[in-house]
C-alpha atoms as a PDB file:
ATOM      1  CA  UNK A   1     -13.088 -21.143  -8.783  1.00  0.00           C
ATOM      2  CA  UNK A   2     -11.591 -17.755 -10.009  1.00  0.00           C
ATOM      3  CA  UNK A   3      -8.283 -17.168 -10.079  1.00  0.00           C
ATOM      4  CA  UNK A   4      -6.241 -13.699 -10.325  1.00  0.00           C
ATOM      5  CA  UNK A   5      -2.492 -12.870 -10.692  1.00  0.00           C
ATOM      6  CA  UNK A   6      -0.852 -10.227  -9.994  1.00  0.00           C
ATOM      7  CA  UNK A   7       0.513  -7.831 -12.563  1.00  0.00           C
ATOM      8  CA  UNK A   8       3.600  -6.625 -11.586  1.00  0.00           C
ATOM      9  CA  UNK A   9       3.784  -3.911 -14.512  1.00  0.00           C
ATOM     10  CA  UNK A  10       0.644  -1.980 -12.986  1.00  0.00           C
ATOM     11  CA  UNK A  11       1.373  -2.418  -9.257  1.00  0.00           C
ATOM     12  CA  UNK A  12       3.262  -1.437  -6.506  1.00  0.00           C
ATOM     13  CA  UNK A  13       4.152  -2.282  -3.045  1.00  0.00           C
ATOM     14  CA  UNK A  14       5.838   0.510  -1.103  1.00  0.00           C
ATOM     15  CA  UNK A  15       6.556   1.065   3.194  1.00  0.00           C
ATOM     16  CA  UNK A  16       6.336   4.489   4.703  1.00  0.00           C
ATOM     17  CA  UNK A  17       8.391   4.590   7.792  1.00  0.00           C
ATOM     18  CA  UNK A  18       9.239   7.882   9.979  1.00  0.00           C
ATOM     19  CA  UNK A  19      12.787   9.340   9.874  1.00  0.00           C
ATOM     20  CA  UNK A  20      13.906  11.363  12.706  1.00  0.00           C
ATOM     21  CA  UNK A  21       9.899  11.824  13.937  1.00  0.00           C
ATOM     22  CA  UNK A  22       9.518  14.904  11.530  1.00  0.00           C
ATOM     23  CA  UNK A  23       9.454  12.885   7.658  1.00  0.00           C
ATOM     24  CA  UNK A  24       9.103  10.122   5.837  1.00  0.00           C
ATOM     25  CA  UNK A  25      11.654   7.470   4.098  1.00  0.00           C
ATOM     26  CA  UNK A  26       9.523   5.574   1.569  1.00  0.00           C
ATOM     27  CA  UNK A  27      10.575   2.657  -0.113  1.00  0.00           C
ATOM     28  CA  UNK A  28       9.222  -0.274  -1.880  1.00  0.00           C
ATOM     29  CA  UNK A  29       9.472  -3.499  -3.701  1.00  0.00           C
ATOM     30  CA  UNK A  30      10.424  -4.080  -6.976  1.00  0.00           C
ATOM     31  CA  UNK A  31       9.801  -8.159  -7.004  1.00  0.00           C
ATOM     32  CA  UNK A  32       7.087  -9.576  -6.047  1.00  0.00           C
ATOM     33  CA  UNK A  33       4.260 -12.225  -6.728  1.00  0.00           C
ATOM     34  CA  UNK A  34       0.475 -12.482  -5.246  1.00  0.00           C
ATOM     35  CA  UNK A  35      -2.213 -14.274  -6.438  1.00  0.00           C
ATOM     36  CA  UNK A  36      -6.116 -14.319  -5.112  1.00  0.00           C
ATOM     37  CA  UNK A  37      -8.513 -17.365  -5.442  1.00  0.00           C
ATOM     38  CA  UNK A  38     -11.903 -17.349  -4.494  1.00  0.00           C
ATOM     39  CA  UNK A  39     -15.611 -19.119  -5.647  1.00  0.00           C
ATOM     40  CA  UNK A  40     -17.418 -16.201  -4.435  1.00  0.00           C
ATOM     41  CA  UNK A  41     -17.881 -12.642  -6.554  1.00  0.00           C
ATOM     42  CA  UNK A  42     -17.670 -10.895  -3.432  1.00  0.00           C
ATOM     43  CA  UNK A  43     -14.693 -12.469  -2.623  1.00  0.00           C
ATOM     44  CA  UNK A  44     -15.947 -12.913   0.830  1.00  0.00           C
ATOM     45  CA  UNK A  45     -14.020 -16.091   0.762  1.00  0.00           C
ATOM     46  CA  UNK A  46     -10.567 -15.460  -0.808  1.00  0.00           C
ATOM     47  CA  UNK A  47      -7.374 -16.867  -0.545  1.00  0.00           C
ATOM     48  CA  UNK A  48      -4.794 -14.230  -0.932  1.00  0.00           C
ATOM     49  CA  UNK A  49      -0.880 -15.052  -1.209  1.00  0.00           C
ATOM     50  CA  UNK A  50       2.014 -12.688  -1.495  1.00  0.00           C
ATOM     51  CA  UNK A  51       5.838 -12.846  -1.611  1.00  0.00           C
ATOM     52  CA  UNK A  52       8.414 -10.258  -2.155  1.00  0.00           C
ATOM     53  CA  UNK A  53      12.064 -10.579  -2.505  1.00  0.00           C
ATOM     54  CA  UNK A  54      13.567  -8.530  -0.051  1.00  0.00           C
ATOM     55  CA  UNK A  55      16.901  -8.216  -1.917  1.00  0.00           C
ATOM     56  CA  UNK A  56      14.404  -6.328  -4.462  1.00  0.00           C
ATOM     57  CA  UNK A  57      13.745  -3.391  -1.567  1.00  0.00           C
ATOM     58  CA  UNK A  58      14.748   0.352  -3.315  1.00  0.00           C
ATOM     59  CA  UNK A  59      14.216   3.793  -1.106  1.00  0.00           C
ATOM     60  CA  UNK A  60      16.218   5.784  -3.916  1.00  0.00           C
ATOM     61  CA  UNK A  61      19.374   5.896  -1.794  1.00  0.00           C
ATOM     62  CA  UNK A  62      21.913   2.711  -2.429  1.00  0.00           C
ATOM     63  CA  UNK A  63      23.317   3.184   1.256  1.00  0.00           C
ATOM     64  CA  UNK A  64      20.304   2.892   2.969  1.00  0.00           C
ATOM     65  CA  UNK A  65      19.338   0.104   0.799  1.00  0.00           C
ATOM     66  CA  UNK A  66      22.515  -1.777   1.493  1.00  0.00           C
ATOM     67  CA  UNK A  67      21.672  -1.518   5.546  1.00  0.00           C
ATOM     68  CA  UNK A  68      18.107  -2.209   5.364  1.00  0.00           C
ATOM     69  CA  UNK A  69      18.628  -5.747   3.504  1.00  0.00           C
ATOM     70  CA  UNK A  70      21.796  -6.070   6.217  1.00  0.00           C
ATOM     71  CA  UNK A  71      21.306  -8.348   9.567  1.00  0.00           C
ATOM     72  CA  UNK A  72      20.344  -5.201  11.200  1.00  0.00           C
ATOM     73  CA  UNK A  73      17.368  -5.160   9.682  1.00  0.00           C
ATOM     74  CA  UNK A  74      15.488  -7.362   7.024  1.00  0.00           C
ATOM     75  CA  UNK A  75      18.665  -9.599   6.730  1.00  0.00           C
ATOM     76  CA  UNK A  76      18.157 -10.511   2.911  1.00  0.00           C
ATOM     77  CA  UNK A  77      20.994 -13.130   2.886  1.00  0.00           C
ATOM     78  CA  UNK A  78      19.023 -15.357   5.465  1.00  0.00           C
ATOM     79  CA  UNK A  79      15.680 -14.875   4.931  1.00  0.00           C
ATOM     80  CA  UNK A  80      15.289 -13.329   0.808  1.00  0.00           C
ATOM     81  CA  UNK A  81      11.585 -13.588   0.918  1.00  0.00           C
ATOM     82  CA  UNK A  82       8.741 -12.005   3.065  1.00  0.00           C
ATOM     83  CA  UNK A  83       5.103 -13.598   2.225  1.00  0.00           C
ATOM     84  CA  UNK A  84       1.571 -12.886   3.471  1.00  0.00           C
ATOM     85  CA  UNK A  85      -1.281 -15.313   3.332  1.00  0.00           C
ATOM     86  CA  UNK A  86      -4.534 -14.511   3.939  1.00  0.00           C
ATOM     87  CA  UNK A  87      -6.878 -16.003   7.094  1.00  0.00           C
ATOM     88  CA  UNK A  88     -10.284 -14.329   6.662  1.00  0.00           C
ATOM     89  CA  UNK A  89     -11.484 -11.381   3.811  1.00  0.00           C
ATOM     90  CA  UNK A  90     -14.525  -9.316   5.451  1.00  0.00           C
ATOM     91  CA  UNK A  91     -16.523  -7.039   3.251  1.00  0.00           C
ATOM     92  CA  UNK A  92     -17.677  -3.770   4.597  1.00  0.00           C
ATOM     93  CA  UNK A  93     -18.857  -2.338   1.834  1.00  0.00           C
ATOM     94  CA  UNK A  94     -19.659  -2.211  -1.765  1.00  0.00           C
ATOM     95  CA  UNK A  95     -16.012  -1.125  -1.853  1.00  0.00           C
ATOM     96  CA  UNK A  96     -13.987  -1.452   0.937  1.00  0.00           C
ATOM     97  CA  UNK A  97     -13.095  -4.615   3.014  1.00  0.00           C
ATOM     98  CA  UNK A  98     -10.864  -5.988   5.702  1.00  0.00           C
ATOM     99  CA  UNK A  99      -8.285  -8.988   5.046  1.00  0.00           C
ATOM    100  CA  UNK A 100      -6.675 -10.974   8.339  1.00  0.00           C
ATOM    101  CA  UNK A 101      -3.764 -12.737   7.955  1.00  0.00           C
ATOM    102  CA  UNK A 102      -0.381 -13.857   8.236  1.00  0.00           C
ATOM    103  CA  UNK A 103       2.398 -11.821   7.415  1.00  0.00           C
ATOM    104  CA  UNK A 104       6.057 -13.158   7.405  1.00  0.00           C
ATOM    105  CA  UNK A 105       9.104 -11.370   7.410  1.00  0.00           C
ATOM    106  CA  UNK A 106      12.640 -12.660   9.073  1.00  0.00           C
ATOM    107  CA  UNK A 107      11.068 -16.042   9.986  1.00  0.00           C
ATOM    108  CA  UNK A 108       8.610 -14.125  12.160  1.00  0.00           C
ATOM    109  CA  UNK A 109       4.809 -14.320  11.530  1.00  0.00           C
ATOM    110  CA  UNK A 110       1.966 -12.241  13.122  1.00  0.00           C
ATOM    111  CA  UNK A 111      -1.254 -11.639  12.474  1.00  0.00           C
ATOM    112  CA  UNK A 112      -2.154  -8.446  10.785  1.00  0.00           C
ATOM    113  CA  UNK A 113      -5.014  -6.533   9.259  1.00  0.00           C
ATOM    114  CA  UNK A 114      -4.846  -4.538   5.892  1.00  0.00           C
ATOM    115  CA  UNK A 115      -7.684  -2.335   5.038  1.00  0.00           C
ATOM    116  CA  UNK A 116      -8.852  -2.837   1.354  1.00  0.00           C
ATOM    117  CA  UNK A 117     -10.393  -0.543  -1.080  1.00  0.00           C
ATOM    118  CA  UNK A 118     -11.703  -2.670  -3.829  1.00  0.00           C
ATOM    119  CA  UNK A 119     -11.682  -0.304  -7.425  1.00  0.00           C
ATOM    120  CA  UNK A 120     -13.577  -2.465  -9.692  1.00  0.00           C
ATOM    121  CA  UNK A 121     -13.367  -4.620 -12.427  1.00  0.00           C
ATOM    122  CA  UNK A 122     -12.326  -3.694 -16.339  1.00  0.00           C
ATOM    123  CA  UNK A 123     -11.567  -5.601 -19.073  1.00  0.00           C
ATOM    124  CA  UNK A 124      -7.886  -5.092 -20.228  1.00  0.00           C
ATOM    125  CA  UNK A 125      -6.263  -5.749 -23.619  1.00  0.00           C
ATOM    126  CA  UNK A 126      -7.529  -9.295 -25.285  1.00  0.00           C
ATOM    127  CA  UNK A 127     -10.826  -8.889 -23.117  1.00  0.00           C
ATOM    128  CA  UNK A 128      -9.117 -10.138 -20.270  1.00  0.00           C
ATOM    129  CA  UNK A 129     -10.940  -9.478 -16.565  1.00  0.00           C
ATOM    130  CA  UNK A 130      -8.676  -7.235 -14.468  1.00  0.00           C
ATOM    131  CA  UNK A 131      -9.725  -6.267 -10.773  1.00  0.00           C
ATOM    132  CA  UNK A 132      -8.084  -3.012  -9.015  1.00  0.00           C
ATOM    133  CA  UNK A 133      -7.545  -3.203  -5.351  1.00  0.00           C
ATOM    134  CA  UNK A 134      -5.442  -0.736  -2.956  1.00  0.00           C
ATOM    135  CA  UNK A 135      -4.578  -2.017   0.502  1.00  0.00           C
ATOM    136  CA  UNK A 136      -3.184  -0.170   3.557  1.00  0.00           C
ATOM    137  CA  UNK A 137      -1.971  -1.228   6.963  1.00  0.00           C
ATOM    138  CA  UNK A 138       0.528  -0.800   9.711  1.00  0.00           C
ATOM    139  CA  UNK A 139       2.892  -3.010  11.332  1.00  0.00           C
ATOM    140  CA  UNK A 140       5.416  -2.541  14.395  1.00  0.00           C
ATOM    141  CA  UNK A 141       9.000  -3.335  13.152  1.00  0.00           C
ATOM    142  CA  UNK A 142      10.122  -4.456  16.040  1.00  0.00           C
ATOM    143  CA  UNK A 143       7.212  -7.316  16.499  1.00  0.00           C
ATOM    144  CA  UNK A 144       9.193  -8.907  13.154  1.00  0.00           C
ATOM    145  CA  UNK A 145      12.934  -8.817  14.259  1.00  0.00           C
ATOM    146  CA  UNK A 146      14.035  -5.465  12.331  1.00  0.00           C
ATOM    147  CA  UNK A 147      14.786  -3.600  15.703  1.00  0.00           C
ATOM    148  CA  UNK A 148      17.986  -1.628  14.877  1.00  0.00           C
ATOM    149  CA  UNK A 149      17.809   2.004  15.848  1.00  0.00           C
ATOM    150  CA  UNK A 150      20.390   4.406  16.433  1.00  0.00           C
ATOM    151  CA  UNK A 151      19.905   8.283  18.409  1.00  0.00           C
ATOM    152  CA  UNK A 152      20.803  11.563  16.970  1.00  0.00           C
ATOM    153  CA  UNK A 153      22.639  13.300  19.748  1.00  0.00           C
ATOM    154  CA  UNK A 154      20.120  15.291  20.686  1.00  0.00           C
ATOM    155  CA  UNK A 155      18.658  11.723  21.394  1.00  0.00           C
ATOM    156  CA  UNK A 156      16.369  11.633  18.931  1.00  0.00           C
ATOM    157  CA  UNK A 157      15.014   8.266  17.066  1.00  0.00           C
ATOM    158  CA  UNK A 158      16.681   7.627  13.615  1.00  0.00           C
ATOM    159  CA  UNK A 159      13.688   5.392  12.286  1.00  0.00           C
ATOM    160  CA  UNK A 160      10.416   5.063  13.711  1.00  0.00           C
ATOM    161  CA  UNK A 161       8.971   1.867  15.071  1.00  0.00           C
ATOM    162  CA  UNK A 162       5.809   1.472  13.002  1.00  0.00           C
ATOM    163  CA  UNK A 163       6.071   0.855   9.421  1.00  0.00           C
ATOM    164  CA  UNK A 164       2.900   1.765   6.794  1.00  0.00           C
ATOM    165  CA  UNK A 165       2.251   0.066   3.994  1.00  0.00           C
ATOM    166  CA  UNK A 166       0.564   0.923   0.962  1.00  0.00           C
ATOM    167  CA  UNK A 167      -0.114  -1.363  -2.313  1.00  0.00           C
ATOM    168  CA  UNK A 168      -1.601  -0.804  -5.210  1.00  0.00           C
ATOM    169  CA  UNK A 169      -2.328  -3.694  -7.711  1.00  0.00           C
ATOM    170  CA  UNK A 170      -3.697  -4.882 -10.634  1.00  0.00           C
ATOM    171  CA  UNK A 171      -5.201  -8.635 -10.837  1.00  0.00           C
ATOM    172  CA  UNK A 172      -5.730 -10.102 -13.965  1.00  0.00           C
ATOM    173  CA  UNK A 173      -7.633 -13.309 -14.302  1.00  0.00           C
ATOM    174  CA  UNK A 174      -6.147 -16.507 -14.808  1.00  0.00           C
ATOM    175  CA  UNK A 175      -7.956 -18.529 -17.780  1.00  0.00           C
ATOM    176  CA  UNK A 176      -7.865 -22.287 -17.327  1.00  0.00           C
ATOM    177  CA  UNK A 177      -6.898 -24.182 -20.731  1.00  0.00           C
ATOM    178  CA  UNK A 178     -10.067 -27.548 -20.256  1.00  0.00           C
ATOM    179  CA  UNK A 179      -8.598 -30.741 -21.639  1.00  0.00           C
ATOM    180  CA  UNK A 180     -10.319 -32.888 -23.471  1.00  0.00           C
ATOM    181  CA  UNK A 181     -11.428 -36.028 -22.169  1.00  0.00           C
END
């Protein structure tokens, strides 16, 4: 079995979400932790797990940070984590797959599909194996509980209901220390 880590240094995991219909608010997550397992070199058969603290969400404005980790919307008191675990991993290409599975945020879990463009392996400082992967997806906001919204009085939408996300990351492979017998 191989098994990867994530390294925080060389990754990041950032949301796209619309502001009043015409832009974009990005933000993203400082702490987080994932790690992929799988037998297979076309990792047709992975087990992918990620968790981010929520308390560790930054759009570069402390105001809007404060209200998005409020009740009204990811509610970082009650539920400080958000986690995805993979169900199925579905290659498409020499590059680019499809990963199915279970994303959690608020207590709330739905299914959801990232698209996955897979960059290739390297070997990193002290020959260690490091794998590049970018994923992309979109979820509803409203499907996991973060529903406030407010008008502009023209009537407009403050925040949009779908929310993009875009990772990049870094995996470096974990090396097993064999005991002796």
């Amino acid at each position: 079995m191989s098994k990867f880590k994530i390294d925080p240094v060389h990754s990041e995991i950032k949301f796209k979400v619309k502001h009043l219909v015409v832009s974009n608010v990005t933000g993203e997550f400082k702490q987080f932790d994932a790690s992929i397992e799988s037998d297979r070199p076309d990792f047709t058969d992975a087990k992918i797990v990620f968790t981010a603290e929520i308390a560790s969400l930054e759009t570069g404005n402390e105001q809007r940070d404060g209200h998005l980790k409020s009740p009204d919307f990811f509610d970082a008191a009650n539920y400080p984590k958000m986690s995805f675990n993979s169900r199925r991993v579905t290659k498409l290409s020499e590059t680019d797959y499809r990963v199915v599975g279970d994303l959690t945020i608020r207590n709330v879990t739905k299914e959801i599909e990232l698209n996955i463009v897979y960059n290739g392996t390297a070997k990193g400082f002290g020959g260690t194996e490091v794998l590049g992967f970018e994923a992309t997806g979109k979820i509803n906001r409203f499907e996991f509980g973060l529903k406030w919204n407010g008008l502009t009085e023209a009537g407009g939408i403050v925040v949009g209901e779908d929310v993009r996300i875009e990772i990049t990351a870094e995996f470096n492979r974990i090396v097993e220390v064999q005991k002796a017998a």
